[in-house]
Protein backbone atom coordinates (compact mmCIF):
# COMPACT_ATOMS: atom_id res chain seq x y z
CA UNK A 1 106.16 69.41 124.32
CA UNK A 2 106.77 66.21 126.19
CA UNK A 3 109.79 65.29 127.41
CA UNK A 4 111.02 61.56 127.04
CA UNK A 5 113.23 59.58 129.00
CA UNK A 6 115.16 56.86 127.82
CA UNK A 7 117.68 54.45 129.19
CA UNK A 8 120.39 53.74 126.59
CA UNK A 9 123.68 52.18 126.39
CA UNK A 10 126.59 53.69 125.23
CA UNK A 11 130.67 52.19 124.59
CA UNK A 12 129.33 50.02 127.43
CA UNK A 13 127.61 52.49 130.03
CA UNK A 14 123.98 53.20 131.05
CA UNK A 15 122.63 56.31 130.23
CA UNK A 16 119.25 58.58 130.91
CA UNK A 17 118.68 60.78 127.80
CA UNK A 18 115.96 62.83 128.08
CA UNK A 19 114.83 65.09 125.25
CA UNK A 20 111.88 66.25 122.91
CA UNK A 21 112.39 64.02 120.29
CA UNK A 22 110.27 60.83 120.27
CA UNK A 23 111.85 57.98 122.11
CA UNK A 24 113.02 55.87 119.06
CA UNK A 25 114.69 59.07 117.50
CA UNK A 26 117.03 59.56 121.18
CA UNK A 27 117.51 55.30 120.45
CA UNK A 28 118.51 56.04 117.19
CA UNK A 29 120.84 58.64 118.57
CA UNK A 30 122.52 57.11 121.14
CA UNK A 31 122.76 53.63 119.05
CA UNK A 32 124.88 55.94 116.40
CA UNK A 33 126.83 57.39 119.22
CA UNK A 34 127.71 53.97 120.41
CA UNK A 35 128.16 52.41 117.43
CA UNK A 36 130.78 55.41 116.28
CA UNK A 37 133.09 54.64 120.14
CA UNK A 38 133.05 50.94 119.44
CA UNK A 39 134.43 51.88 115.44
CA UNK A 40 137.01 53.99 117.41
CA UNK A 41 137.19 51.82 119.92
CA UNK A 42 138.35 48.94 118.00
CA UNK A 43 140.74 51.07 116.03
CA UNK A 44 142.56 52.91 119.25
CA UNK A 45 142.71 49.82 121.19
CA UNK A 46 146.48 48.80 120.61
CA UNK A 47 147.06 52.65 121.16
CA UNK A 48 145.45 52.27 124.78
CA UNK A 49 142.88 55.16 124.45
CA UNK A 50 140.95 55.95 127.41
CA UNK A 51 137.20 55.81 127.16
CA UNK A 52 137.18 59.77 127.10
CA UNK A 53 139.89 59.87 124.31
CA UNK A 54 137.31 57.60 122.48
CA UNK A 55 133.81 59.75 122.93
CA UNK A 56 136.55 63.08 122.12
CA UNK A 57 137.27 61.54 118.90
CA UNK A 58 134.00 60.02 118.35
CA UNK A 59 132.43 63.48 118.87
CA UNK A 60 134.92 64.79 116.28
CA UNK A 61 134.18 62.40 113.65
CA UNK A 62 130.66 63.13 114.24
CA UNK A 63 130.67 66.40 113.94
CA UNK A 64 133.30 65.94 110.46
CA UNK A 65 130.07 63.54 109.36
CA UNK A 66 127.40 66.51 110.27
CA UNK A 67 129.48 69.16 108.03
CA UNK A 68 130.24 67.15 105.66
CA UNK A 69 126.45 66.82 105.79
CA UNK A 70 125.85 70.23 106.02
CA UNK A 71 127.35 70.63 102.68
CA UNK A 72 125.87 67.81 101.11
CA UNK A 73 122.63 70.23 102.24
CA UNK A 74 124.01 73.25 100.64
CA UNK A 75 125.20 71.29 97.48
CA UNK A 76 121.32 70.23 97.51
CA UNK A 77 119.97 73.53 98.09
CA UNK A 78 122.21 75.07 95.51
CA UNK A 79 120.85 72.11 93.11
CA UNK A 80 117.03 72.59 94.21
CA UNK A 81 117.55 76.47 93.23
CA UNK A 82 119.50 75.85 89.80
CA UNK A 83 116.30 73.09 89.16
CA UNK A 84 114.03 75.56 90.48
CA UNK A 85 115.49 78.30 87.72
CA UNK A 86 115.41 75.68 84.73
CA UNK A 87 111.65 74.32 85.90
CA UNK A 88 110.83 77.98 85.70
CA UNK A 89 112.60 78.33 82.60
CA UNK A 90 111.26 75.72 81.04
CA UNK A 91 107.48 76.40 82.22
CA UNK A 92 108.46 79.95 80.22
CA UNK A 93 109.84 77.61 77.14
CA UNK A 94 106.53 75.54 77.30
CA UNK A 95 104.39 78.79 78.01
CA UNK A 96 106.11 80.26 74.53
CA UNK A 97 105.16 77.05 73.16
CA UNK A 98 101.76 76.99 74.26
CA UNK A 99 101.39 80.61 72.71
CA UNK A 100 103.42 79.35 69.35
CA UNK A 101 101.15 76.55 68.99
CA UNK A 102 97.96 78.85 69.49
CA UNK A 103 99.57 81.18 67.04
CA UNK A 104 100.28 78.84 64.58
CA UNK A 105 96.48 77.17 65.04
CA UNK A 106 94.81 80.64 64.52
CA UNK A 107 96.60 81.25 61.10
CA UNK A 108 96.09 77.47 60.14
CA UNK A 109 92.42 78.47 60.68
CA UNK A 110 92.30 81.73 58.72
CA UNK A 111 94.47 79.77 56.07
CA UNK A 112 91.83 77.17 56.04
CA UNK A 113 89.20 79.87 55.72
CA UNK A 114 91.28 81.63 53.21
CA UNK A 115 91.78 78.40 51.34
CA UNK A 116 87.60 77.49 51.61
CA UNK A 117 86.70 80.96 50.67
CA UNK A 118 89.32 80.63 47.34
CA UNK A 119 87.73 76.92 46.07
CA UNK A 120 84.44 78.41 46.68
CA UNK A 121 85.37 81.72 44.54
CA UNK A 122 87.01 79.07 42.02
CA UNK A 123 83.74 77.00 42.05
CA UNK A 124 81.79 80.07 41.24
CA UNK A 125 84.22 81.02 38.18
CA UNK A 126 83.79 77.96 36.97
CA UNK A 127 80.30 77.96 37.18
CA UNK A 128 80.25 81.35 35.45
CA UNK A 129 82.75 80.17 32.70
CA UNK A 130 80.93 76.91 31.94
CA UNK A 131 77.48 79.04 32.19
CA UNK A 132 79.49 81.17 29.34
CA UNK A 133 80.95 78.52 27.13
CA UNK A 134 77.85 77.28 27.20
CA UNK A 135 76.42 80.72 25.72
CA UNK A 136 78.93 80.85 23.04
CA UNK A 137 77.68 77.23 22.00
CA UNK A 138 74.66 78.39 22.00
CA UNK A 139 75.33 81.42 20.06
CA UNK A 140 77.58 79.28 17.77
CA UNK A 141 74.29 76.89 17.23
CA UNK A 142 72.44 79.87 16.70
CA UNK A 143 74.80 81.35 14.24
CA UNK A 144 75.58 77.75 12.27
CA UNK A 145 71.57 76.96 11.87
CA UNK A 146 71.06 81.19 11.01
CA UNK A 147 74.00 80.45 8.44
CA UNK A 148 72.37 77.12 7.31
CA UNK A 149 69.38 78.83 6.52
CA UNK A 150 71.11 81.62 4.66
CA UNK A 151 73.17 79.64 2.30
CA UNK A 152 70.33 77.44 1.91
CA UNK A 153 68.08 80.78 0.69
CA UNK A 154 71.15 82.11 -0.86
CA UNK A 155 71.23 78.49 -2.71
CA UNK A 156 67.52 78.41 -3.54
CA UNK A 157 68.07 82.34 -5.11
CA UNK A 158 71.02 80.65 -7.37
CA UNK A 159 69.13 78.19 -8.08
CA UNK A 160 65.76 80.32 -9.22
CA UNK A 161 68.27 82.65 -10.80
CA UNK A 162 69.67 79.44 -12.37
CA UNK A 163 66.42 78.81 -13.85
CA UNK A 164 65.18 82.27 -14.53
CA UNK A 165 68.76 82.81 -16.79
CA UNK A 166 67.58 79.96 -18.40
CA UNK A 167 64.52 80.44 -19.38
CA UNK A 168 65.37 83.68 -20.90
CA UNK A 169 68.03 82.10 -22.33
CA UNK A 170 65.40 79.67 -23.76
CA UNK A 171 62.93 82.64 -24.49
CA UNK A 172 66.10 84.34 -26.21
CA UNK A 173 67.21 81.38 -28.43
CA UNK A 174 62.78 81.32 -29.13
CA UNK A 175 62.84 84.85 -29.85
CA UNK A 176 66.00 84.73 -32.30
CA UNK A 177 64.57 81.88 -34.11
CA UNK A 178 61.52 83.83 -34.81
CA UNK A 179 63.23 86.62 -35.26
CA UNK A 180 64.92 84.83 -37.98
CA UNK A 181 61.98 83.35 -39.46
CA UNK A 182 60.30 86.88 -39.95
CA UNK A 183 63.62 88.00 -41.36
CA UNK A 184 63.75 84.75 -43.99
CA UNK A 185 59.74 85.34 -44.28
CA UNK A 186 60.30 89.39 -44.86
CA UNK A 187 63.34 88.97 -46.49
């Protein structure tokens, strides 16, 4: 890597940093530094503080403001990992899901199919029972014009028998008045 030289100023002196880090990162640096001794600075000036008591305590309250920061990285670690754990947990939750909703699509399918294969057995029943009621019309048809014609022979048998009793009936009142006659004639 390069190494960059920069002139800064710091509480008031000129400085050469030279580092790594890109130029405006060591400006960045050393503004912070500087900025941090004039805070103290203004706040140790009616106690008389040298300008080495100043960088000492500005050192110290930047190095309280790195741990501090430090655990502001751990607290954000820690909270990356616990989000980690629930993203994982809830990929698993949406995963079951996934596998619950397939599930539940399958048997809504074969219900579907069930229900399908059921009206078209029903259809077919009905077709059968409405092929056999109307049979048994046609059988009752059948039946009420066979009876129809029976009565009506049984009818036209009363009615010859009707007719038949009397003419003998006739033939027998004939026959007794002749008989008569011969007997009145005879004796």
């Amino acid at each position: 890597m390069e190494t960059n030289k920069v002139n800064v100023k710091i509480y008031g002196q000129e400085y050469v940093i030279a580092g790594d880090k890109p130029k405006e990162e060591i400006i960045q640096v050393a503004a912070h530094v500087d900025m941090k001794m004039q805070e103290i600075g203004e706040a140790a000036k009616s106690l008389g503080a040298s300008p080495s008591n100043i960088a000492v305590l500005s050192a110290v309250n930047i190095a309280s403001e790195y741990f501090e920061v430090l655990e502001e990285i751990e607290e954000l670690k820690r909270l990356n990992l616990q989000l980690e754990k629930d993203a994982q947990h809830y990929v698993q939750l949406w995963d079951e899901s996934k596998k619950n909703y397939m599930d539940y699509k399958e048997e809504t399918q074969a219900i579907v199919l069930q229900r399908d294969d059921l009206l078209n057995q029903i259809k077919q029943k009905e077709a059968e029972t409405q092929q056999l009621q109307n049979e048994v019309n046609n059988a009752k048809q059948q039946a009420q014009s066979s009876m129809e014609e029976v009565v009506k022979e049984v009818e036209d048998k009363c009615k010859e028998l009707e007719n038949s009793f009397f003419d003998l009936q006739m033939e027998n009142l004939q026959l007794k008045k002749e008989l008569e006659k011969y007997k009145n004639i005879n004796g």
